[in-house]
C-alpha atoms as a PDB file:
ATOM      1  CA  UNK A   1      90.323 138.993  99.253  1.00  0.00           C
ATOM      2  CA  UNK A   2      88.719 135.797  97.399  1.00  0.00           C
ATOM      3  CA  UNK A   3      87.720 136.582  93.850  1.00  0.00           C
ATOM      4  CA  UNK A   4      84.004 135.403  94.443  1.00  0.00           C
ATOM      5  CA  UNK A   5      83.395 138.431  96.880  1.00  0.00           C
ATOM      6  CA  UNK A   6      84.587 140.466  93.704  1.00  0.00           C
ATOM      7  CA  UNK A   7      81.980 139.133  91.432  1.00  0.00           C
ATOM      8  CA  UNK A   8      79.855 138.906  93.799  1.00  0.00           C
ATOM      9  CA  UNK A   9      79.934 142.798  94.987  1.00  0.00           C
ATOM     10  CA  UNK A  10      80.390 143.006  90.675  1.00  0.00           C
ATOM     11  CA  UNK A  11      76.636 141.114  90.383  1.00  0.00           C
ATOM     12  CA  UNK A  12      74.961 143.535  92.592  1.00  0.00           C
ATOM     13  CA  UNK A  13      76.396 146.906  90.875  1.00  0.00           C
ATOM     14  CA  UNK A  14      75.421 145.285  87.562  1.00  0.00           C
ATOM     15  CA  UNK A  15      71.394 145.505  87.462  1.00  0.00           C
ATOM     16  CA  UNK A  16      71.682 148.701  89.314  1.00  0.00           C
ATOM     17  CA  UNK A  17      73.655 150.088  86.685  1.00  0.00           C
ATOM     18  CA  UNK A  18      71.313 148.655  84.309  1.00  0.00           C
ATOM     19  CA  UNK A  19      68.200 150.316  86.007  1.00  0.00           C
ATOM     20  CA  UNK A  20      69.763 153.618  85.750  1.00  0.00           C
ATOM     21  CA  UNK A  21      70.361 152.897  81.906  1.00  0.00           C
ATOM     22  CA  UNK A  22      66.467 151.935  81.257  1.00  0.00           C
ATOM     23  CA  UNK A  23      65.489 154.933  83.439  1.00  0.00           C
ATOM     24  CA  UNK A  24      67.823 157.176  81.729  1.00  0.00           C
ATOM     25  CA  UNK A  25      66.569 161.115  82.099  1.00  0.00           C
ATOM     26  CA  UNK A  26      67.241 162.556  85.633  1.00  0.00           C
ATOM     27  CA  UNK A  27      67.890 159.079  87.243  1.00  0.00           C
ATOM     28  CA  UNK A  28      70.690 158.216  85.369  1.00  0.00           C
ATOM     29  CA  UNK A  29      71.868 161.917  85.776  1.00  0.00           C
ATOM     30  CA  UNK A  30      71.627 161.462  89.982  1.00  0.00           C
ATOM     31  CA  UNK A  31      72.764 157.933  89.861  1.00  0.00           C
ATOM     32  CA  UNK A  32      76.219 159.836  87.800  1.00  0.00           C
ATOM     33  CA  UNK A  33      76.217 162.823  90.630  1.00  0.00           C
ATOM     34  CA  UNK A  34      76.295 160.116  93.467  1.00  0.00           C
ATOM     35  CA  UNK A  35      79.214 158.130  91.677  1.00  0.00           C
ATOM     36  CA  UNK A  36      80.803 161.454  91.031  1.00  0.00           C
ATOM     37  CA  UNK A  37      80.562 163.033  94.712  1.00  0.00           C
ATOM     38  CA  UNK A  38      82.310 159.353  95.831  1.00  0.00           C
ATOM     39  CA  UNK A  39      84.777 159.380  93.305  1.00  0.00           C
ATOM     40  CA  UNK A  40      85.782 163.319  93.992  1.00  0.00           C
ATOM     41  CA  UNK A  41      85.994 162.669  97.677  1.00  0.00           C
ATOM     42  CA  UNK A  42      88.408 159.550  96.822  1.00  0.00           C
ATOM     43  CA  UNK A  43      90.566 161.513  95.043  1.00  0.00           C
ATOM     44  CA  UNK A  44      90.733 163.857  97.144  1.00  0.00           C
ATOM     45  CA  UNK A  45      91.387 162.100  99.779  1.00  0.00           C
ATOM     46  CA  UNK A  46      94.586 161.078  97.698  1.00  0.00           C
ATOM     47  CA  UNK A  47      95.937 164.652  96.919  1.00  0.00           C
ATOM     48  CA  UNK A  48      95.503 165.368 100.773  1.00  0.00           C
ATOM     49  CA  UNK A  49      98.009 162.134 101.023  1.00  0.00           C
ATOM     50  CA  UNK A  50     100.332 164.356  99.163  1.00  0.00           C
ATOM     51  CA  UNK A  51      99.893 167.321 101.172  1.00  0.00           C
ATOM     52  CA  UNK A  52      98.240 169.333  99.273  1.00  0.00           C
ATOM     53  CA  UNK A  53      95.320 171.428 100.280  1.00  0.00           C
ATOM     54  CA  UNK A  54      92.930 171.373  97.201  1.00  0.00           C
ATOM     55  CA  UNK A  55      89.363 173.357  96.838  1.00  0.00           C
ATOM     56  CA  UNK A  56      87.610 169.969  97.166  1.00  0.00           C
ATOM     57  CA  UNK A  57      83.950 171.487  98.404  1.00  0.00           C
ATOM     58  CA  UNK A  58      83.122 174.084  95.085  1.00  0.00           C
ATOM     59  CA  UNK A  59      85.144 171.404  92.921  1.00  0.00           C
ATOM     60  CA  UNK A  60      82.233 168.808  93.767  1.00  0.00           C
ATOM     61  CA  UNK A  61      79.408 171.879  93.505  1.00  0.00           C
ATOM     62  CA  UNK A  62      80.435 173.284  89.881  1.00  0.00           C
ATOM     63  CA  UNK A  63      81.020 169.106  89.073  1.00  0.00           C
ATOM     64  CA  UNK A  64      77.345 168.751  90.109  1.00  0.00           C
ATOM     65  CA  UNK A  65      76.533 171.774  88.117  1.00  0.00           C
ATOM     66  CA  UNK A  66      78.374 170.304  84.839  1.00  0.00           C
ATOM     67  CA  UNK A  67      76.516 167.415  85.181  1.00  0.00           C
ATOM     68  CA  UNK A  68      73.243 169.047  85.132  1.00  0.00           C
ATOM     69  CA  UNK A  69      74.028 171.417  82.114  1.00  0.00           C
ATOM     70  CA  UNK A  70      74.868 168.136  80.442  1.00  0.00           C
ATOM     71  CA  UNK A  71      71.174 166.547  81.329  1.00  0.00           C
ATOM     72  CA  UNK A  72      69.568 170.023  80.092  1.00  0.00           C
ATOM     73  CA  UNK A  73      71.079 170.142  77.276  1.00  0.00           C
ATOM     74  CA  UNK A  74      74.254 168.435  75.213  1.00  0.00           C
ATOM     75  CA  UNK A  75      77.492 170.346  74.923  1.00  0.00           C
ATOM     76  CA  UNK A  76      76.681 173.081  77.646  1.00  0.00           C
ATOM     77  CA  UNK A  77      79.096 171.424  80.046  1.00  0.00           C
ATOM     78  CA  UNK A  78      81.904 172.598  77.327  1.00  0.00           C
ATOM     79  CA  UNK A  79      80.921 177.101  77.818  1.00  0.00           C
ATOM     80  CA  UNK A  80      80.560 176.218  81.383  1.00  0.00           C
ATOM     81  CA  UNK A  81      84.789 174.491  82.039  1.00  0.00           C
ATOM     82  CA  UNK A  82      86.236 177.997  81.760  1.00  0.00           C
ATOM     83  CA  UNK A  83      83.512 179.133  84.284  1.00  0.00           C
ATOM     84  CA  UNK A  84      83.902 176.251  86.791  1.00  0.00           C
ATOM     85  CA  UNK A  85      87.740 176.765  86.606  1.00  0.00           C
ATOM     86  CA  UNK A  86      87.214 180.301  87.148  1.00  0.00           C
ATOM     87  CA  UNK A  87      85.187 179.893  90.473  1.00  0.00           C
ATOM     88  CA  UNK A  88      87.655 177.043  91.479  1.00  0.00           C
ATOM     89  CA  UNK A  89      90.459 179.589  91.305  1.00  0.00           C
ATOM     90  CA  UNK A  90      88.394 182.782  93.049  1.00  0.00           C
ATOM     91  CA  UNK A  91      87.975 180.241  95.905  1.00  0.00           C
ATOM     92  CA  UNK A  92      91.727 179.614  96.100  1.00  0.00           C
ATOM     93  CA  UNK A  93      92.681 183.145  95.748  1.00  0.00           C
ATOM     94  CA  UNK A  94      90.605 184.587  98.817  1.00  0.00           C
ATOM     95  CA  UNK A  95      91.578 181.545 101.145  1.00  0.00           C
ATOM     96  CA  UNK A  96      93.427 182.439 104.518  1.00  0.00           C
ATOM     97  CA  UNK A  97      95.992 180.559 103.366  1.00  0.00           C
ATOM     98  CA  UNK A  98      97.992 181.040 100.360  1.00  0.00           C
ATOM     99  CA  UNK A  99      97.628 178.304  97.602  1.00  0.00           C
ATOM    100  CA  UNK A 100     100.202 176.691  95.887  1.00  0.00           C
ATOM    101  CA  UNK A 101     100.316 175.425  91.684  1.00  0.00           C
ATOM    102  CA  UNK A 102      99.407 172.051  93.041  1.00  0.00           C
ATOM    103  CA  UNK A 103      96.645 172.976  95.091  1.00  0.00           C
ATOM    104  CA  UNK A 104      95.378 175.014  91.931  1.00  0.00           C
ATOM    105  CA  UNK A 105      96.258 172.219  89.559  1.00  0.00           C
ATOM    106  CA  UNK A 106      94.911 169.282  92.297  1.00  0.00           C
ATOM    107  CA  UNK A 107      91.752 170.836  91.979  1.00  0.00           C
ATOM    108  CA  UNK A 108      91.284 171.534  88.388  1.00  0.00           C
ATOM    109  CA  UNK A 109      92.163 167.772  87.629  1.00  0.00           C
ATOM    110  CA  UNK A 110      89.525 166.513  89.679  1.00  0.00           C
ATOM    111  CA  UNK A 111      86.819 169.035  87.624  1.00  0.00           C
ATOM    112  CA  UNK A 112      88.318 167.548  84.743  1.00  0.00           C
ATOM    113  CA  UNK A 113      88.625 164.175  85.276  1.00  0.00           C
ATOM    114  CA  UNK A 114      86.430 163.053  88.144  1.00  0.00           C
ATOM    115  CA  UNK A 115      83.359 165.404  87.155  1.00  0.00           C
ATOM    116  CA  UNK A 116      83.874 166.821  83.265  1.00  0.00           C
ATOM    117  CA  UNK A 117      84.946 163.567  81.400  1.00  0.00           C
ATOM    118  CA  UNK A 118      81.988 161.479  83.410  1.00  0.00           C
ATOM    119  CA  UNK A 119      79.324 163.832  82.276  1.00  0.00           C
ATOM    120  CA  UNK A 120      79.859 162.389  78.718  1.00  0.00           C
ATOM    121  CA  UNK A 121      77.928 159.615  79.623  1.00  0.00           C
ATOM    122  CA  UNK A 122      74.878 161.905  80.527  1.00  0.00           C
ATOM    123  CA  UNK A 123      75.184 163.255  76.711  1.00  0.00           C
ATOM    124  CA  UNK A 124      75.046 160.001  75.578  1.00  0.00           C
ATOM    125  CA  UNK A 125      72.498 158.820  77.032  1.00  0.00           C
ATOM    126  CA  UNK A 126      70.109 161.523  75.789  1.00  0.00           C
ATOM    127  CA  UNK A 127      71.662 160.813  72.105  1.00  0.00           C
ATOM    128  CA  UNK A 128      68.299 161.033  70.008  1.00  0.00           C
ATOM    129  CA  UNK A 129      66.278 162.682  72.155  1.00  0.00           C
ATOM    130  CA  UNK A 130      64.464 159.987  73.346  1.00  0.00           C
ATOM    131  CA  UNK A 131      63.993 158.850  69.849  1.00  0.00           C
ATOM    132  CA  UNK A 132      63.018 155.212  69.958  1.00  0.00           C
ATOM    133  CA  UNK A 133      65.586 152.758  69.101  1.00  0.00           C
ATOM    134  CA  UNK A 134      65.420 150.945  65.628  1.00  0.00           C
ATOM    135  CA  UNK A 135      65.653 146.896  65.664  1.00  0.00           C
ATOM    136  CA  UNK A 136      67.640 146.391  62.865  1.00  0.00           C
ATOM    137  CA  UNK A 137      66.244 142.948  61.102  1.00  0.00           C
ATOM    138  CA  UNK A 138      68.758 140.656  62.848  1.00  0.00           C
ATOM    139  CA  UNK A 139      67.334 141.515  66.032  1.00  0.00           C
ATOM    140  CA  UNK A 140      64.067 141.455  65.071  1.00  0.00           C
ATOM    141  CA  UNK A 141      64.266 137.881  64.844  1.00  0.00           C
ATOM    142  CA  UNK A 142      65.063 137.128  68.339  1.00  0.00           C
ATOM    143  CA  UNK A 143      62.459 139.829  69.546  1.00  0.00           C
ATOM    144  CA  UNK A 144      64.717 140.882  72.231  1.00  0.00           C
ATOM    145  CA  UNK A 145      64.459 144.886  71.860  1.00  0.00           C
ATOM    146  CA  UNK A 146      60.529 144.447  71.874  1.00  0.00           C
ATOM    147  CA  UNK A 147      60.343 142.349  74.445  1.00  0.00           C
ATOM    148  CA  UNK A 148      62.406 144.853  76.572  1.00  0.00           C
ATOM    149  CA  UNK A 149      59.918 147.022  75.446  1.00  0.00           C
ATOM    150  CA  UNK A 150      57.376 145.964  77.214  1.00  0.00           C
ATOM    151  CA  UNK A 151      59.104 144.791  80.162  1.00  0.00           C
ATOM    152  CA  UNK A 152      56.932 145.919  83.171  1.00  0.00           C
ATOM    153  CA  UNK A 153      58.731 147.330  85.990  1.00  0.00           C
ATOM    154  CA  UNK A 154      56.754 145.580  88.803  1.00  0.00           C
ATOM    155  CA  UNK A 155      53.425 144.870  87.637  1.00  0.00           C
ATOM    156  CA  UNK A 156      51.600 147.047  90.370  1.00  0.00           C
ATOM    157  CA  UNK A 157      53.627 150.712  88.901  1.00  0.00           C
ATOM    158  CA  UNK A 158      52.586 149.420  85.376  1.00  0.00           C
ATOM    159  CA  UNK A 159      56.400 151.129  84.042  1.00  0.00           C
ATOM    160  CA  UNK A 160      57.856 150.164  80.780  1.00  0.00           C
ATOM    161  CA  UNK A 161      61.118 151.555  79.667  1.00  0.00           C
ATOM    162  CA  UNK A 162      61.185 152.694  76.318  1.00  0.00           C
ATOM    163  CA  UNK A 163      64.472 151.023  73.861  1.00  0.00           C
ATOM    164  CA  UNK A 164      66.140 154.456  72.760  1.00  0.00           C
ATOM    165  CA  UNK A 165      69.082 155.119  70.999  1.00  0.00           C
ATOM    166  CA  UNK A 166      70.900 156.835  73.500  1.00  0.00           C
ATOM    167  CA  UNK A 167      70.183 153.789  76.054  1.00  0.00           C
ATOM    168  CA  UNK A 168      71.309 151.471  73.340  1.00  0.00           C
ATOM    169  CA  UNK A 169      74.630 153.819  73.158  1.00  0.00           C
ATOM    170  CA  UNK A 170      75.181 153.331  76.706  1.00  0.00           C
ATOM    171  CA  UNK A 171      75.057 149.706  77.230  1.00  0.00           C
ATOM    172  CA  UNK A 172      77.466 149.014  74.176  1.00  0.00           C
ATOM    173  CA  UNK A 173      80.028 151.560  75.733  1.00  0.00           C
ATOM    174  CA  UNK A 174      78.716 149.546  79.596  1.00  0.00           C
ATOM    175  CA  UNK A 175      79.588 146.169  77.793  1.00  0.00           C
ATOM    176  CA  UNK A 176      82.302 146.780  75.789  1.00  0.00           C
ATOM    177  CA  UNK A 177      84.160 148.196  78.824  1.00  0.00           C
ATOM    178  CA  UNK A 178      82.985 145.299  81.025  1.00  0.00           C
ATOM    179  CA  UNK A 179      84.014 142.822  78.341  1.00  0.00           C
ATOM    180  CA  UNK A 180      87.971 144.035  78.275  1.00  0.00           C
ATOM    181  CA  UNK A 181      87.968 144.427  82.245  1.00  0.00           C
ATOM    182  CA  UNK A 182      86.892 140.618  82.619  1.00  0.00           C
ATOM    183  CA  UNK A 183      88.930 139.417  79.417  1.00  0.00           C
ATOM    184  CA  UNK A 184      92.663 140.861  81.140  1.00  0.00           C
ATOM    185  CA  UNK A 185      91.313 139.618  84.263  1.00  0.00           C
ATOM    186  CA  UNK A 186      90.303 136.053  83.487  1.00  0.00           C
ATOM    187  CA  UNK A 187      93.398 135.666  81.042  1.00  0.00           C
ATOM    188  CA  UNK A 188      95.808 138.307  82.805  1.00  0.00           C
ATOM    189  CA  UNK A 189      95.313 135.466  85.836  1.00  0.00           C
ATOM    190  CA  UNK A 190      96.164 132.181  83.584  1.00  0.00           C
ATOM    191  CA  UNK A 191      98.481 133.316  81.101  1.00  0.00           C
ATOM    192  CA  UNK A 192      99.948 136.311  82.138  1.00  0.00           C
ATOM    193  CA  UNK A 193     103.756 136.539  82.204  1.00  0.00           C
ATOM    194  CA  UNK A 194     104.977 139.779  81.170  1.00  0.00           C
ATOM    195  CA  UNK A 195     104.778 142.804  83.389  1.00  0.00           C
ATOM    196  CA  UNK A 196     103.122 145.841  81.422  1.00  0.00           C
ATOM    197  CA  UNK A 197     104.108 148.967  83.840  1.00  0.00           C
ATOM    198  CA  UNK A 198     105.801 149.439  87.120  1.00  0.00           C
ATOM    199  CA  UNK A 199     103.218 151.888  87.635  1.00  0.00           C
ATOM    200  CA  UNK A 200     100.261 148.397  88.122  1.00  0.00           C
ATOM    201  CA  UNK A 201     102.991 145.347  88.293  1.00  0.00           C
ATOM    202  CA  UNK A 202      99.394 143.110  88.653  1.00  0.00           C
ATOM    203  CA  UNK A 203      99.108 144.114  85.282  1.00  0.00           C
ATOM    204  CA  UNK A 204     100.635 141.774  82.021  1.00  0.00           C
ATOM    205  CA  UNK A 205     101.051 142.351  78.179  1.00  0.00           C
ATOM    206  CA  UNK A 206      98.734 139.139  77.685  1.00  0.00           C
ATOM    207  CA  UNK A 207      95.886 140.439  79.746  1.00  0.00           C
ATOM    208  CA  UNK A 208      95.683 143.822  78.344  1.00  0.00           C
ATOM    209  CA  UNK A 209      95.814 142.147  74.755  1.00  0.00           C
ATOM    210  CA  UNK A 210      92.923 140.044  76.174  1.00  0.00           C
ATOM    211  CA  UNK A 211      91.279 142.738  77.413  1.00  0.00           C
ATOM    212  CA  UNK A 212      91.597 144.644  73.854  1.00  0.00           C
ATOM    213  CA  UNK A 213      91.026 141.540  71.908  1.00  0.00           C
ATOM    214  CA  UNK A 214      87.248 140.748  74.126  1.00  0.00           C
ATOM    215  CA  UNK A 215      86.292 144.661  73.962  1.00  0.00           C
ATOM    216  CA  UNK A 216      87.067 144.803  69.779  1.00  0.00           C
ATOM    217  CA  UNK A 217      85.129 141.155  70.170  1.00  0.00           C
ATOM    218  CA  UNK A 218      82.089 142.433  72.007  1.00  0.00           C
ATOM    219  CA  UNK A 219      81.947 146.064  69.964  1.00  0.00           C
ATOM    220  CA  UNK A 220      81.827 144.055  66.455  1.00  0.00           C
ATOM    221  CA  UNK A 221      78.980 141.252  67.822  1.00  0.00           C
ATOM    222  CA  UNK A 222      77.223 144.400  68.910  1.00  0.00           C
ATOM    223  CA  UNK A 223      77.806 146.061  65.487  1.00  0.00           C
ATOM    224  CA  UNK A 224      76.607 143.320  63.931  1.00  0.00           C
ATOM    225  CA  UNK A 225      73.328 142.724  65.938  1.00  0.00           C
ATOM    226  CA  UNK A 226      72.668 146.269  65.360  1.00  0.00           C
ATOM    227  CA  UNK A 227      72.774 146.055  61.665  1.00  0.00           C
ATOM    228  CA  UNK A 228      75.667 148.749  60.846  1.00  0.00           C
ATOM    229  CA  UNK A 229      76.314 148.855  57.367  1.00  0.00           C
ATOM    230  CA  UNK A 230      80.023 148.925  58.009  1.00  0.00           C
ATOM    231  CA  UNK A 231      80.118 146.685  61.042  1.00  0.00           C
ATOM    232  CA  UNK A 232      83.019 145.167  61.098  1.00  0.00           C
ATOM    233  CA  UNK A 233      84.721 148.552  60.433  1.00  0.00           C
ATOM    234  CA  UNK A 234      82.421 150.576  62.857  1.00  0.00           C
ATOM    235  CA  UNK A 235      82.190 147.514  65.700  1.00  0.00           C
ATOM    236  CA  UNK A 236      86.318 147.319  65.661  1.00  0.00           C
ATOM    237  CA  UNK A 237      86.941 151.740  65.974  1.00  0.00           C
ATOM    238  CA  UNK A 238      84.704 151.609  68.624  1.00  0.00           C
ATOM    239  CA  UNK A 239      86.263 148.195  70.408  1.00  0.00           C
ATOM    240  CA  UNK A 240      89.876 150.056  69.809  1.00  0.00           C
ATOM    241  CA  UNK A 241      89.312 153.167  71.016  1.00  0.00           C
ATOM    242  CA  UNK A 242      87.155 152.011  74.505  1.00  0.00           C
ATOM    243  CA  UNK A 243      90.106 149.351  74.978  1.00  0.00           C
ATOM    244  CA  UNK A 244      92.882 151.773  74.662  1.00  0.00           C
ATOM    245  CA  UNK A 245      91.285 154.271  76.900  1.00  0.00           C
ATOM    246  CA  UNK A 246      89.925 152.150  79.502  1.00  0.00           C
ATOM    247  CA  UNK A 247      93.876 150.438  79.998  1.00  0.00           C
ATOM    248  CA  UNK A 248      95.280 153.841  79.761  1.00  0.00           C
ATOM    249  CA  UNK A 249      92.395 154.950  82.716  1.00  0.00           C
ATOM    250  CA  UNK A 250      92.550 152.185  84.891  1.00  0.00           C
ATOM    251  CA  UNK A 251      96.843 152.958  84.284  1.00  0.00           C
ATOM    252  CA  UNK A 252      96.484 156.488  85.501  1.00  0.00           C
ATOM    253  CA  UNK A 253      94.337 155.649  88.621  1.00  0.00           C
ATOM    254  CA  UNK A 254      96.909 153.226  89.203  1.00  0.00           C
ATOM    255  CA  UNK A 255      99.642 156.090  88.771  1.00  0.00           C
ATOM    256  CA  UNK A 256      97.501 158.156  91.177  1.00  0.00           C
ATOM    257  CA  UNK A 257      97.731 155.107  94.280  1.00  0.00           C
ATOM    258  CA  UNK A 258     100.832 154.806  93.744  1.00  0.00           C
ATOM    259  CA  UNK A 259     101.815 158.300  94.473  1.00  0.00           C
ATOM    260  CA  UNK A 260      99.451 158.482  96.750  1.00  0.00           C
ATOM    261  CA  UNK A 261     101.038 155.321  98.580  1.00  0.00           C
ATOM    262  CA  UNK A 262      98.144 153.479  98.839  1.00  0.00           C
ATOM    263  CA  UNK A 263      96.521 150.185  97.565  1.00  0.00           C
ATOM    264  CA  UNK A 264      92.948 150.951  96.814  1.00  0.00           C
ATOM    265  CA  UNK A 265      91.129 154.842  96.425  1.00  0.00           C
ATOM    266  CA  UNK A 266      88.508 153.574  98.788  1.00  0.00           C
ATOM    267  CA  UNK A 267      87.007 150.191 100.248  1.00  0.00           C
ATOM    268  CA  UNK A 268      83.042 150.860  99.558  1.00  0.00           C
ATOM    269  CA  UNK A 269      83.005 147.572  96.838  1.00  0.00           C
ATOM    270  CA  UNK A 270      84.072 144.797  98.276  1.00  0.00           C
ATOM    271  CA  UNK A 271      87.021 142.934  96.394  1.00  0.00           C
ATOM    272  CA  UNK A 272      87.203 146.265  93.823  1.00  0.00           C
ATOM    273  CA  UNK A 273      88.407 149.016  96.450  1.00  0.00           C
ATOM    274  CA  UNK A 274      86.457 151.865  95.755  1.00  0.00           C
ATOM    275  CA  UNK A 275      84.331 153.813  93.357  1.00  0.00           C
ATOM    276  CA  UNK A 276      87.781 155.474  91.246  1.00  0.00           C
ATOM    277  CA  UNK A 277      88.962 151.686  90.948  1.00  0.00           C
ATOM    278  CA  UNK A 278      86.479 150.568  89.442  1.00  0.00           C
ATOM    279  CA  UNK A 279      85.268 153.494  87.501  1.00  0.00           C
ATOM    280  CA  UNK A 280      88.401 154.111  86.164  1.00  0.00           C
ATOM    281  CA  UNK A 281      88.064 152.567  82.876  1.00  0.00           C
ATOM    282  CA  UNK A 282      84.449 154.815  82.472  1.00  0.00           C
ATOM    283  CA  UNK A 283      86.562 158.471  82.367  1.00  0.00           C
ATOM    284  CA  UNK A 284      88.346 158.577  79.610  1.00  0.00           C
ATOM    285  CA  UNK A 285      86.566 156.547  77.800  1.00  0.00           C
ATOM    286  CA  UNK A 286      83.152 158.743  77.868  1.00  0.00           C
ATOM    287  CA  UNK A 287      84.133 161.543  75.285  1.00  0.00           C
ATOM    288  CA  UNK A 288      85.550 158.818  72.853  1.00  0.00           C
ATOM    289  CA  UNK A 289      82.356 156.955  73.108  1.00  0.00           C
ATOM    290  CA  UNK A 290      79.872 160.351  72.704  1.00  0.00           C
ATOM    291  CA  UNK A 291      82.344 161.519  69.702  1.00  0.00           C
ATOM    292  CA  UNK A 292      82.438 157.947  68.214  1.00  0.00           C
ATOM    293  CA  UNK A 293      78.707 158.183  67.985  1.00  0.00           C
ATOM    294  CA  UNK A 294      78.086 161.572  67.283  1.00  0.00           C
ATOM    295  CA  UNK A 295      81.029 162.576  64.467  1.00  0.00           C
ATOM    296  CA  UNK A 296      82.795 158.984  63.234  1.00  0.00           C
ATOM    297  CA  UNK A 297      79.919 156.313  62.774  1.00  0.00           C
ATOM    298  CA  UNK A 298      77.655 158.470  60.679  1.00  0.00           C
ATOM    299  CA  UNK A 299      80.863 158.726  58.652  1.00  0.00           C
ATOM    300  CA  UNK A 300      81.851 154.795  58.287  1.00  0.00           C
ATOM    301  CA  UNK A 301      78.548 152.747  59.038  1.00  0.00           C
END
């Protein structure tokens, strides 16, 4: 497929992403529980190529459920795993059929990884409470954050979307991630000569350096702008640790096809497949992102 239908399809998910963001609250939380119900049936949909029978329908409830905990109230997703894998595994039990270890461990993989690691994202977006971002001084200069302020969401509804920290949070993780997916795309195309896994042979050593290299890049500019004491220090963690987990995501969705025997997890975006390949770089990255914020930058900045 020609790679202007994939930026294309990637321009229109962009400012829809972004309105979620600015809305933040409850809207963010459903626009997460639709990605999440289409990423759950895709993988599913991939253990059933495998034969395996897995308890897809209370998976996608108690992943709905996590995701709500996480809106009410940060951290309750955590008490409420052992509870969700409980009810996953009472389903299993009492079926007419007898389950196997992979239909049990099918379907605790996609609570973990297609509904638990996402709801991260809800936690960091309510980072602060709603607390109002502060424009450090470098910003302040360009206006940008007060202009966005006071950005009226057509005129006639008279909506403005406050700046707050956990918005803020979001769109650096957003970008960052963005940043390396472009960077080993645009330079995994022109320069790329060394194969990094069987498991993805698209994939090159150059262009996931290049990818690393534009996520540390955009992390420290946004470090910087910010006005983090220890920016360069803070900006680069944070670029490492959302490179490294967004290859080793998009890597294990890869792994996933493959065993699956099958080129793409879905075909609802256009020139991207479907909602696991291109959210793939978003799962594991989530917790590192929430735990960067919350425990390791009020240590370093």
């Amino acid at each position: 497929m020609p790679s202007w239908t994939r930026i294309i399809s990637a321009l229109l998910v962009v400012p829809l992403a972004l309105g979620a963001i600015a809305l933040g609250g409850w809207a963010f939380t459903a626009a997460f529980a639709l990605l999440v119900v289409l990423g759950q049936m895709e993988y599913f949909a991939l253990v059933r190529a495998k034969e395996i029978v897995p308890a897809s329908k209370i998976t996608i409830f108690v992943s709905l459920v996590l995701l709500i905990a996480s809106q009410l109230q940060a951290g309750l997703a955590d008490a409420m795993i052992p509870i969700a894998g409980t009810f996953i595994c009472f389903y299993l039990l009492f079926q007419s059929r007898i389950a196997t270890i992979a239909d049990i461990a099918a379907s605790i993989l996609g609570l973990f990884y297609v509904g638990y690691l996402p709801s991260f994202w809800i936690r960091i977006r309510g980072i602060g409470d709603g607390a109002i971002f502060q424009v450090s001084d470098r910003l302040q200069q360009f206006d940008i954050f007060n202009y966005l302020r006071n950005i009226e969401f057509l005129s006639w509804l008279r909506i403005t979307f406050p700046v707050t920290n956990g918005s803020v949070y979001v769109l650096m993780g957003f970008c960052c991630i963005w940043a390396s997916d472009v960077g080993a795309y645009i330079f995994g195309k022109i320069w790329g000569r060394t194969r990094l896994s069987d498991i993805s042979p698209k994939k090159t050593v150059e262009g996931a350096i290049a990818g690393l290299l534009c996520c540390c890049a955009t992390a420290i500019i946004w470090a910087f702008s910010v006005g983090w004491h220890n920016w360069l220090l803070s900006g680069l963690i944070l670029g490492l640790l959302i490179g490294t987990a967004g290859l080793l995501g998009d890597l294990t969705e890869s792994m996933m096809k493959r065993d699956a025997g099958v080129k793409d997890s879905g075909q609802i975006m256009p020139g991207h497949g479907g909602i696991l390949d291109r959210a793939d770089s978003y799962m594991f990255t989530a917790p590192l992102v929430y735990y960067f914020f919350t425990l390791i930058l009020p240590i370093v900045s």
